[in-house]
N, C-alpha and C. Protein backbone atom coordinates (compact mmCIF):
# COMPACT_ATOMS: atom_id res chain seq x y z
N UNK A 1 111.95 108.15 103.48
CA UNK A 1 110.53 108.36 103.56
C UNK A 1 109.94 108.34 102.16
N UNK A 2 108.71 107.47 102.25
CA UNK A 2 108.59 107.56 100.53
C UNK A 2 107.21 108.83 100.24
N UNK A 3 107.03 109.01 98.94
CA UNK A 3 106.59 110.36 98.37
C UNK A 3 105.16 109.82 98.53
N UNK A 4 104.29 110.87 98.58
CA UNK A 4 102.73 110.25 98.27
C UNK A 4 102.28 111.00 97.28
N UNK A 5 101.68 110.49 96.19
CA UNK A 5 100.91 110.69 94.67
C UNK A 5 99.39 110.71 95.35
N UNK A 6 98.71 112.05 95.27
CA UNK A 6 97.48 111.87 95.92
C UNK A 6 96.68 112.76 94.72
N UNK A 7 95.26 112.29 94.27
CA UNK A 7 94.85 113.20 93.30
C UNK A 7 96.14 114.14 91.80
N UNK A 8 96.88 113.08 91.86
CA UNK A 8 97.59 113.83 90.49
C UNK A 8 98.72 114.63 90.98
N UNK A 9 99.01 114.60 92.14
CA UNK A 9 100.23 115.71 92.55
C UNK A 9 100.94 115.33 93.82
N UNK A 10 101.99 115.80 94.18
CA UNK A 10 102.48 114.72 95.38
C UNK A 10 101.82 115.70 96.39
N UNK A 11 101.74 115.25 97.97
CA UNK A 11 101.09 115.31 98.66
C UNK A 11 101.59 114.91 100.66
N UNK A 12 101.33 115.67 101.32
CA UNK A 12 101.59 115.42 102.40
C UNK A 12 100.41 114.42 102.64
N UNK A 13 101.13 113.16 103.19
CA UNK A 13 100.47 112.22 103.78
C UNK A 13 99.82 112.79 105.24
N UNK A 14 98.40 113.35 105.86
CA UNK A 14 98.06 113.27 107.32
C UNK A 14 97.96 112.24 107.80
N UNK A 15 98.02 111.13 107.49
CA UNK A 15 97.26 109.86 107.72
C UNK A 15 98.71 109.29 109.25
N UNK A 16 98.42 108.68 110.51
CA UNK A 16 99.37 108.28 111.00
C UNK A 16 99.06 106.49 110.73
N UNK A 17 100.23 105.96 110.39
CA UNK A 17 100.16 104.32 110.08
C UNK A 17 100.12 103.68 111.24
N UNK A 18 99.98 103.07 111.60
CA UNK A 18 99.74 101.72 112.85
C UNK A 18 99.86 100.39 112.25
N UNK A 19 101.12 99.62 112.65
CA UNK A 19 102.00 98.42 112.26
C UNK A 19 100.96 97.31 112.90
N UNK A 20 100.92 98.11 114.11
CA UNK A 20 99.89 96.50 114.67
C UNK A 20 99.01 96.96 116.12
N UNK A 21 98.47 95.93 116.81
CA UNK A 21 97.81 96.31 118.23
C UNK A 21 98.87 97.08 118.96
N UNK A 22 98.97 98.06 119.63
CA UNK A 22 99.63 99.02 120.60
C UNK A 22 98.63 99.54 121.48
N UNK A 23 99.23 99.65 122.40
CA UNK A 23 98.25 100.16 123.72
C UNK A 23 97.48 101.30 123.51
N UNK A 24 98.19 102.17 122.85
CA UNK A 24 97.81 103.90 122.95
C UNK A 24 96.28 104.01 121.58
N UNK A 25 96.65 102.96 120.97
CA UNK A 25 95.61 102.97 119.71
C UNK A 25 93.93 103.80 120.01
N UNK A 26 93.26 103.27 121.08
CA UNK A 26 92.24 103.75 121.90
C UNK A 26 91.90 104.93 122.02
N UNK A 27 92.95 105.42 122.33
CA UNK A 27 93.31 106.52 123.05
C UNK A 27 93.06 107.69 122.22
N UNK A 28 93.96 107.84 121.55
CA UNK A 28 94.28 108.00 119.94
C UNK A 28 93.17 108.52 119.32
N UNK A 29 91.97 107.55 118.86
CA UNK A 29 90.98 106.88 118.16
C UNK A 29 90.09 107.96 118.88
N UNK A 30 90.05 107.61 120.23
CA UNK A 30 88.92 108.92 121.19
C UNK A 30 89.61 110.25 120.69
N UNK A 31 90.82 110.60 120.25
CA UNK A 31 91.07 112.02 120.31
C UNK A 31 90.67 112.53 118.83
N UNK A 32 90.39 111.91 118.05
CA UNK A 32 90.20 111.98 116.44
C UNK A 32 91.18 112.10 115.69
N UNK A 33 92.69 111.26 116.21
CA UNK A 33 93.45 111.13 115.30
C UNK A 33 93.20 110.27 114.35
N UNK A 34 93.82 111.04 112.75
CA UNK A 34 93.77 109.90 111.64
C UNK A 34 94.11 109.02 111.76
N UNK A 35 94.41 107.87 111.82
CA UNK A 35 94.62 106.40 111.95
C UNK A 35 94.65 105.51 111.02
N UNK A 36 95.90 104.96 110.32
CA UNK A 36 95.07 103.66 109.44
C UNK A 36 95.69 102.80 110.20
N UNK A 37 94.76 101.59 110.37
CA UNK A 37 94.62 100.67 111.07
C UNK A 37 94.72 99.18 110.19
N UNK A 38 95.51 97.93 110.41
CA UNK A 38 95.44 96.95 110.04
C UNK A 38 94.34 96.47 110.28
N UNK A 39 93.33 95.75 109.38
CA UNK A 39 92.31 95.02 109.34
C UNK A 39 91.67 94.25 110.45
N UNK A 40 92.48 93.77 110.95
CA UNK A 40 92.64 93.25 112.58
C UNK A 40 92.27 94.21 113.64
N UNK A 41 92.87 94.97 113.62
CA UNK A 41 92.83 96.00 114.64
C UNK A 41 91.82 97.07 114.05
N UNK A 42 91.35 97.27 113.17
CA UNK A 42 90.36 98.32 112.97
C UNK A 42 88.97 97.57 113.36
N UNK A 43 89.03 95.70 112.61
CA UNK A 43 87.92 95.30 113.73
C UNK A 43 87.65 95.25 115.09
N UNK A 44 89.38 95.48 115.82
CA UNK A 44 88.58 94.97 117.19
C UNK A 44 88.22 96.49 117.56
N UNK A 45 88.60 97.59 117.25
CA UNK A 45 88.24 99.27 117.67
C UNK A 45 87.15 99.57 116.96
N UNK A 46 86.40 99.18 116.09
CA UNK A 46 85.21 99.39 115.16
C UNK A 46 84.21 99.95 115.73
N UNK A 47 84.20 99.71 116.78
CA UNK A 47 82.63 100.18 117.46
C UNK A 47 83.06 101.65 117.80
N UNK A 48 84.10 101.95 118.30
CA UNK A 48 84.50 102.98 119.27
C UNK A 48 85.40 104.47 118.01
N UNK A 49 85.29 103.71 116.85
CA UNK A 49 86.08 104.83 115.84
C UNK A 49 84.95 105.78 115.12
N UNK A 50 85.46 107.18 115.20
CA UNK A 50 85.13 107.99 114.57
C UNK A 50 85.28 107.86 112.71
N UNK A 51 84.41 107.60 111.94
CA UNK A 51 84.51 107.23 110.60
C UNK A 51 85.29 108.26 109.87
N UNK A 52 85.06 109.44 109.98
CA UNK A 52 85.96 110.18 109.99
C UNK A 52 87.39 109.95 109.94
N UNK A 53 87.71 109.76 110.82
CA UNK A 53 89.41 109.57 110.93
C UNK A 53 89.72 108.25 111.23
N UNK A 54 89.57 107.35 110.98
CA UNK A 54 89.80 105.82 111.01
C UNK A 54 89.79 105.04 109.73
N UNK A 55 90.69 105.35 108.89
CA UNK A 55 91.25 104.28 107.80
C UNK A 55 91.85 103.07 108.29
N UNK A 56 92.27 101.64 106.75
CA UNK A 56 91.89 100.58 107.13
C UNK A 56 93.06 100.12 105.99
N UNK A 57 94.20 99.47 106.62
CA UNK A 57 95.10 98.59 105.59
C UNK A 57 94.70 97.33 105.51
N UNK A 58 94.86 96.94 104.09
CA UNK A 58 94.63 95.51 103.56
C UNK A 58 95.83 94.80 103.02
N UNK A 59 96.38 94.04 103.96
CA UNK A 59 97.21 92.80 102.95
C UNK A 59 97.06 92.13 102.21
N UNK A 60 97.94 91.36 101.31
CA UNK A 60 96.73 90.40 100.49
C UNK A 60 96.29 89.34 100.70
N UNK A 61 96.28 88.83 102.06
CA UNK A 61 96.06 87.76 102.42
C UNK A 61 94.62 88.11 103.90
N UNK A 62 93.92 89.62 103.75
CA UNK A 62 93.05 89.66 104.57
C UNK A 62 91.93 89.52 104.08
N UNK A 63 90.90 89.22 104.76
CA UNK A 63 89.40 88.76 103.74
C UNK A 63 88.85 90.17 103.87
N UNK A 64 88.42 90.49 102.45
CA UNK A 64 87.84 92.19 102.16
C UNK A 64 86.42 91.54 102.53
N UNK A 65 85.93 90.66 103.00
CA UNK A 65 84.29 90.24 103.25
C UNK A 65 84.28 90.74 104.71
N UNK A 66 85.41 90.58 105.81
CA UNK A 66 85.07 91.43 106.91
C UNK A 66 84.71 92.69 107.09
N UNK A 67 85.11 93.60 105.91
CA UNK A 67 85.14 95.51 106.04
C UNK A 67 84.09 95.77 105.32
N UNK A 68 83.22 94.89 104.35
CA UNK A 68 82.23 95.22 103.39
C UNK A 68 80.97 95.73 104.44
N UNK A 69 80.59 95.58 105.31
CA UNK A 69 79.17 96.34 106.15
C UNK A 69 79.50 97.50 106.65
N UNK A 70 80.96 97.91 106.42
CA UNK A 70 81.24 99.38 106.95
C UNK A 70 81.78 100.05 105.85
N UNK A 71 82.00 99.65 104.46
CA UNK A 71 82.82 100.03 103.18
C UNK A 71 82.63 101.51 102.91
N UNK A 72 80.96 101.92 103.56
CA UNK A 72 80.44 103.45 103.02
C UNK A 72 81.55 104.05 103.78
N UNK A 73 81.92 103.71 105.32
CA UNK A 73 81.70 104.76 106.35
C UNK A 73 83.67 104.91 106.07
N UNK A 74 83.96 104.68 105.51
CA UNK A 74 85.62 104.16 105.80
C UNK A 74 86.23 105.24 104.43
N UNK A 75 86.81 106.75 105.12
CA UNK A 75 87.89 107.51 104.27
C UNK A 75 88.69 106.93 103.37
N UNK A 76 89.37 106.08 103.82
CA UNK A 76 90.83 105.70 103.59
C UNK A 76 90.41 104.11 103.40
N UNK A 77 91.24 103.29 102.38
CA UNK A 77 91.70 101.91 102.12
C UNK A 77 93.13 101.85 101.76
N UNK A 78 93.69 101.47 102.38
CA UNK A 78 94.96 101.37 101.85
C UNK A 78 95.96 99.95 101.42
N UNK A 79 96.16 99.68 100.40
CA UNK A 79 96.31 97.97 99.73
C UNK A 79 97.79 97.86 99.75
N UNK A 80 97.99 97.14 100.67
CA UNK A 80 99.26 96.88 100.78
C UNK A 80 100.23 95.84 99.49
N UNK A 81 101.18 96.32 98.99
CA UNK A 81 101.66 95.14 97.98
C UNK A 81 103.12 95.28 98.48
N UNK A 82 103.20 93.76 99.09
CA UNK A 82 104.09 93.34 100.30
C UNK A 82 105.76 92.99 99.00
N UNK A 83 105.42 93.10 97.43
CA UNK A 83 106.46 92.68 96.40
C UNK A 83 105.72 93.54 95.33
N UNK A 84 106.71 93.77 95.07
CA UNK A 84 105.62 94.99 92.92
C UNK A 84 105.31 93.23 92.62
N UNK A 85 105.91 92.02 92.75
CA UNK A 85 105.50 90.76 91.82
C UNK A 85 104.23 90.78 92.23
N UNK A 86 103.40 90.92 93.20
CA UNK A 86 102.10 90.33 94.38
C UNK A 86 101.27 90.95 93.57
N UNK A 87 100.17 90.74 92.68
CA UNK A 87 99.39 91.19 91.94
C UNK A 87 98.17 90.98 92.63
N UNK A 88 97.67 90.59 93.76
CA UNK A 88 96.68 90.21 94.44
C UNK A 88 95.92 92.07 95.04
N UNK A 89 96.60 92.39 95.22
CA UNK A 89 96.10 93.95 95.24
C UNK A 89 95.25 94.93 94.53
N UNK A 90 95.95 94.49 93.05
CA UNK A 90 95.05 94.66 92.14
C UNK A 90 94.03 94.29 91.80
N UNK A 91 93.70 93.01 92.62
CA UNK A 91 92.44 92.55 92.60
C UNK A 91 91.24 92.87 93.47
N UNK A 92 91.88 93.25 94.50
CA UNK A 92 91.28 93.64 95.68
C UNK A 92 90.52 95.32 95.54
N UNK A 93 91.43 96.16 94.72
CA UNK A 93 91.31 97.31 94.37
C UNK A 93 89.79 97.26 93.32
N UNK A 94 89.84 96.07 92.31
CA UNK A 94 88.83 96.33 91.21
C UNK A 94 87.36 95.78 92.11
N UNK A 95 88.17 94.73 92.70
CA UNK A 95 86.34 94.34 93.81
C UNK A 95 85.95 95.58 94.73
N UNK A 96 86.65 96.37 95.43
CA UNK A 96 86.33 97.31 96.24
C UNK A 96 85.12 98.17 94.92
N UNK A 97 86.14 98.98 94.03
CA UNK A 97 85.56 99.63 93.31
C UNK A 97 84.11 99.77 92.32
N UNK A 98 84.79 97.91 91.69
CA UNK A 98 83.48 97.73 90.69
C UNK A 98 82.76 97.04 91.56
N UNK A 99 82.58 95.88 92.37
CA UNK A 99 81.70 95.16 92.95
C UNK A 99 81.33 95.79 94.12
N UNK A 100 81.87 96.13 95.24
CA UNK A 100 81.28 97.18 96.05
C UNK A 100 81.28 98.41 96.04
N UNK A 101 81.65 99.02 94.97
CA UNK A 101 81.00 100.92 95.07
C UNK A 101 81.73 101.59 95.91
N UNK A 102 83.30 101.00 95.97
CA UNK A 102 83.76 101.80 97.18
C UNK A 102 84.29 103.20 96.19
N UNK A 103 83.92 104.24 97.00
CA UNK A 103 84.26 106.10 96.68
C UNK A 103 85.39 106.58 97.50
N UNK A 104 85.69 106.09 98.20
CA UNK A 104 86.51 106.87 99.33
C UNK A 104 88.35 107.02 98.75
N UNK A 105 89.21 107.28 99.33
CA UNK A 105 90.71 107.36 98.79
C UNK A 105 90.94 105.85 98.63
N UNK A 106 91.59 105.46 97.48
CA UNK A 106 91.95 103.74 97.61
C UNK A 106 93.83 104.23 97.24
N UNK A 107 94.76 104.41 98.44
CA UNK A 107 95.85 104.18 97.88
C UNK A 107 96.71 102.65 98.24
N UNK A 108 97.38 102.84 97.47
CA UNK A 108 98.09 101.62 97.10
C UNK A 108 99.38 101.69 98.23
N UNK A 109 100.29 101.09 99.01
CA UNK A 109 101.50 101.00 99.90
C UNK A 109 102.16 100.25 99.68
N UNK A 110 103.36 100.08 100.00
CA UNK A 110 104.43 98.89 100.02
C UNK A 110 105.29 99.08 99.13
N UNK A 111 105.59 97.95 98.31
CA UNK A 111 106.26 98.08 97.03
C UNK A 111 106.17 98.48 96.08
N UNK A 112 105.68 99.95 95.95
CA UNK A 112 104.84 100.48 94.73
C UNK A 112 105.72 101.31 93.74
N UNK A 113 106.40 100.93 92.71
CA UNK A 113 106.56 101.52 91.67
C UNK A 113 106.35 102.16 90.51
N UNK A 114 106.74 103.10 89.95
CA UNK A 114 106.45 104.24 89.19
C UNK A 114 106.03 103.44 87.94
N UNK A 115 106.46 102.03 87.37
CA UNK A 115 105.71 101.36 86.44
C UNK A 115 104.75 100.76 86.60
N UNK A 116 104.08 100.63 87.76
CA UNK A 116 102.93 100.41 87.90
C UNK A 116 101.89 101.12 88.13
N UNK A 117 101.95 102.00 88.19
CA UNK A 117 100.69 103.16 88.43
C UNK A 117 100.21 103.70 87.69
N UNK A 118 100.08 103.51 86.15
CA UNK A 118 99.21 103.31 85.33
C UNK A 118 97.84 102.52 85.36
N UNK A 119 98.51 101.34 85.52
CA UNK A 119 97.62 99.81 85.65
C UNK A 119 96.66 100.03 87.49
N UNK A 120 97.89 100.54 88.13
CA UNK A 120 96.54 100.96 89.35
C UNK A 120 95.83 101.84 89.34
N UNK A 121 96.14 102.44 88.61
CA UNK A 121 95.21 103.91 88.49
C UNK A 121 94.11 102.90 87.67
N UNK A 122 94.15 102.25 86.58
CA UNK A 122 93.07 101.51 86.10
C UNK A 122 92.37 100.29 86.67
N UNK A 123 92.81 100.06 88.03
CA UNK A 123 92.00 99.35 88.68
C UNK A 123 91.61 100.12 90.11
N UNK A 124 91.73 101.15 89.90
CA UNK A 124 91.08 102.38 90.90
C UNK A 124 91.95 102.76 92.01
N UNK A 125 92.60 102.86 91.95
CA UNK A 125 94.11 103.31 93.01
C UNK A 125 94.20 104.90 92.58
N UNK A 126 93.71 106.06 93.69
CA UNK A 126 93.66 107.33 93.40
C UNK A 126 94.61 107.85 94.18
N UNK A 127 95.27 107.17 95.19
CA UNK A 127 96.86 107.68 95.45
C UNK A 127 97.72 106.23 95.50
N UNK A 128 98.96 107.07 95.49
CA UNK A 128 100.00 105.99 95.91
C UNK A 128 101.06 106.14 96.42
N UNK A 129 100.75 105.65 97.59
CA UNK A 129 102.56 105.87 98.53
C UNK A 129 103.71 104.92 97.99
N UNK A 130 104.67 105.78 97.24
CA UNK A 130 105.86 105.07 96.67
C UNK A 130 107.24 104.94 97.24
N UNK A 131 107.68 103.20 96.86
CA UNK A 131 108.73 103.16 97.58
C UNK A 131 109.94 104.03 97.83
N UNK A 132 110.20 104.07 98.83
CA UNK A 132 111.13 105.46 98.89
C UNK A 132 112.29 105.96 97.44
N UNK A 133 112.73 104.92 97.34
CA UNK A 133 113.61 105.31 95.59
C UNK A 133 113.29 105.58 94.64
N UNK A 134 111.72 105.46 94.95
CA UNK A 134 110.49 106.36 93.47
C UNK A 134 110.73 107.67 93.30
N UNK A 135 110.84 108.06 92.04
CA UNK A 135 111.11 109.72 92.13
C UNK A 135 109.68 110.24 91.76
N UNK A 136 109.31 110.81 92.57
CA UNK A 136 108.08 111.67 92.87
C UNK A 136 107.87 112.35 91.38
N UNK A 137 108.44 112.91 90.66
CA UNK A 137 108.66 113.82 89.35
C UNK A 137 107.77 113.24 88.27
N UNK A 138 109.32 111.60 88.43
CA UNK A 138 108.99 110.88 87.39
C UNK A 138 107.34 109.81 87.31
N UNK A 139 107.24 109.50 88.27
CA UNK A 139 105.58 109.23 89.06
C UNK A 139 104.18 110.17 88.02
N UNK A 140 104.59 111.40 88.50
CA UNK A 140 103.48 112.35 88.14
C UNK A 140 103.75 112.21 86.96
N UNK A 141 105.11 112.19 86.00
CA UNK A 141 104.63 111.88 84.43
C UNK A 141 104.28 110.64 84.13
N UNK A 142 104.31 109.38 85.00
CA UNK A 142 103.55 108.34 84.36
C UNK A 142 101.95 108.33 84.82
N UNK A 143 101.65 109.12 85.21
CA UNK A 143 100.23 109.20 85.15
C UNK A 143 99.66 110.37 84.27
N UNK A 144 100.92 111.49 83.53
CA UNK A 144 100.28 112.01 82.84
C UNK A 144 99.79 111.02 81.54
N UNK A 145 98.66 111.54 80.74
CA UNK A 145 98.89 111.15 79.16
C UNK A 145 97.36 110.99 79.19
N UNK A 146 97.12 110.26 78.23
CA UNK A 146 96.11 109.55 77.40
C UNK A 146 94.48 109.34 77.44
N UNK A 147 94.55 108.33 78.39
CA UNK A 147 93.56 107.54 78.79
C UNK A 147 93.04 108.14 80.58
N UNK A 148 91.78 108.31 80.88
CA UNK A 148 92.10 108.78 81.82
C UNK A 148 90.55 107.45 82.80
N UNK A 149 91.49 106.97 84.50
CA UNK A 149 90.45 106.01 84.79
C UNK A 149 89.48 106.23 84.96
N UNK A 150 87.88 105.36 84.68
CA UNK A 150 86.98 105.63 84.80
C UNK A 150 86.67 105.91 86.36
N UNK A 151 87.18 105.21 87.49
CA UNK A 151 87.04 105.23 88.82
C UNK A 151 87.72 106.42 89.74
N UNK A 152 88.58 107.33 88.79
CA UNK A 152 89.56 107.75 89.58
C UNK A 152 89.23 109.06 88.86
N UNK A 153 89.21 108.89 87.48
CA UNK A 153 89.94 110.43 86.45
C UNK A 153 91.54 110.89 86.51
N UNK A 154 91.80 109.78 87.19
CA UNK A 154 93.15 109.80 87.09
C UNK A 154 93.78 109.63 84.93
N UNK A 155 94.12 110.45 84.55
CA UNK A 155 95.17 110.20 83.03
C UNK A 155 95.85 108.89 83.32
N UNK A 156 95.25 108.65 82.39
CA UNK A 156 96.72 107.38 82.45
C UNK A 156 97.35 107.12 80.64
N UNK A 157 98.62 106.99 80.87
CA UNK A 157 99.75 107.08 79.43
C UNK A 157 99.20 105.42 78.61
């Protein structure tokens, strides 16, 4: 199970993940469970979700122009980086932030390593679920130090 870096400290994840369309999703959604939802599937439930508890994963291959008319209403973004090589995340993270004004949690998923979370913290990544062999410890000291992001206030070394 991997660790979650949330606001500067590790953190129980509430959030339940959803891989893909499943029957019960609906269901779910009416009871006000947290939810993050693939891009796909948070459009086709959109009408019927509580903003509240309905977060929204992004691969890097989903168009962030579909989620932009709901960007205010949406807790949770969560940027999937399917390889630490896939730098497309990071891009996705600085358009959310600087070009649309997104405020809400932006964490980072997938392949996320403890040498990179500096550089996401500076393109606005305020948590990060790390791959399970990340040591949670060593995490929180690479975000101690220095520089701290303008989007986040996250320190960064």
């Amino acid at each position: 199970m991997s660790a979650l870096i949330c606001d500067g400290k590790v953190a129980e994840d509430s959030w339940q993940w959803i891989e893909g369309e499943v029957p019960w999703v609906a269901e779910r959604l009416e009871a006000g469970e947290q939810l993050v939802l693939p891009l796909a599937v948070w459009l086709t439930h959109r009408a019927r979700l509580d903003p509240r508890c309905a977060g929204v994963w992004l691969g890097p291959d989903d168009p962030l122009e579909a989620l932009l008319p709901w960007l205010a209403d949406i807790p949770l973004v969560a940027i999937c980086f399917p390889l630490f090589t896939d730098g497309r995340g990071y891009s996705l993270a600085r358009l959310l932030r600087c070009r649309h004004g997104y405020t809400g949690e932006l964490r980072a998923v997938g392949d996320v390593l403890v040498d990179q979370l500096a550089v996401m913290a500076q393109c606005g990544f305020d948590s990060f679920s790390l791959r399970a062999d990340q040591p949670p410890a060593v995490a929180l000291a690479a975000l101690v130090g220095g520089l701290r992001s303008p989007w986040t206030g996250i320190a960064m070394p």
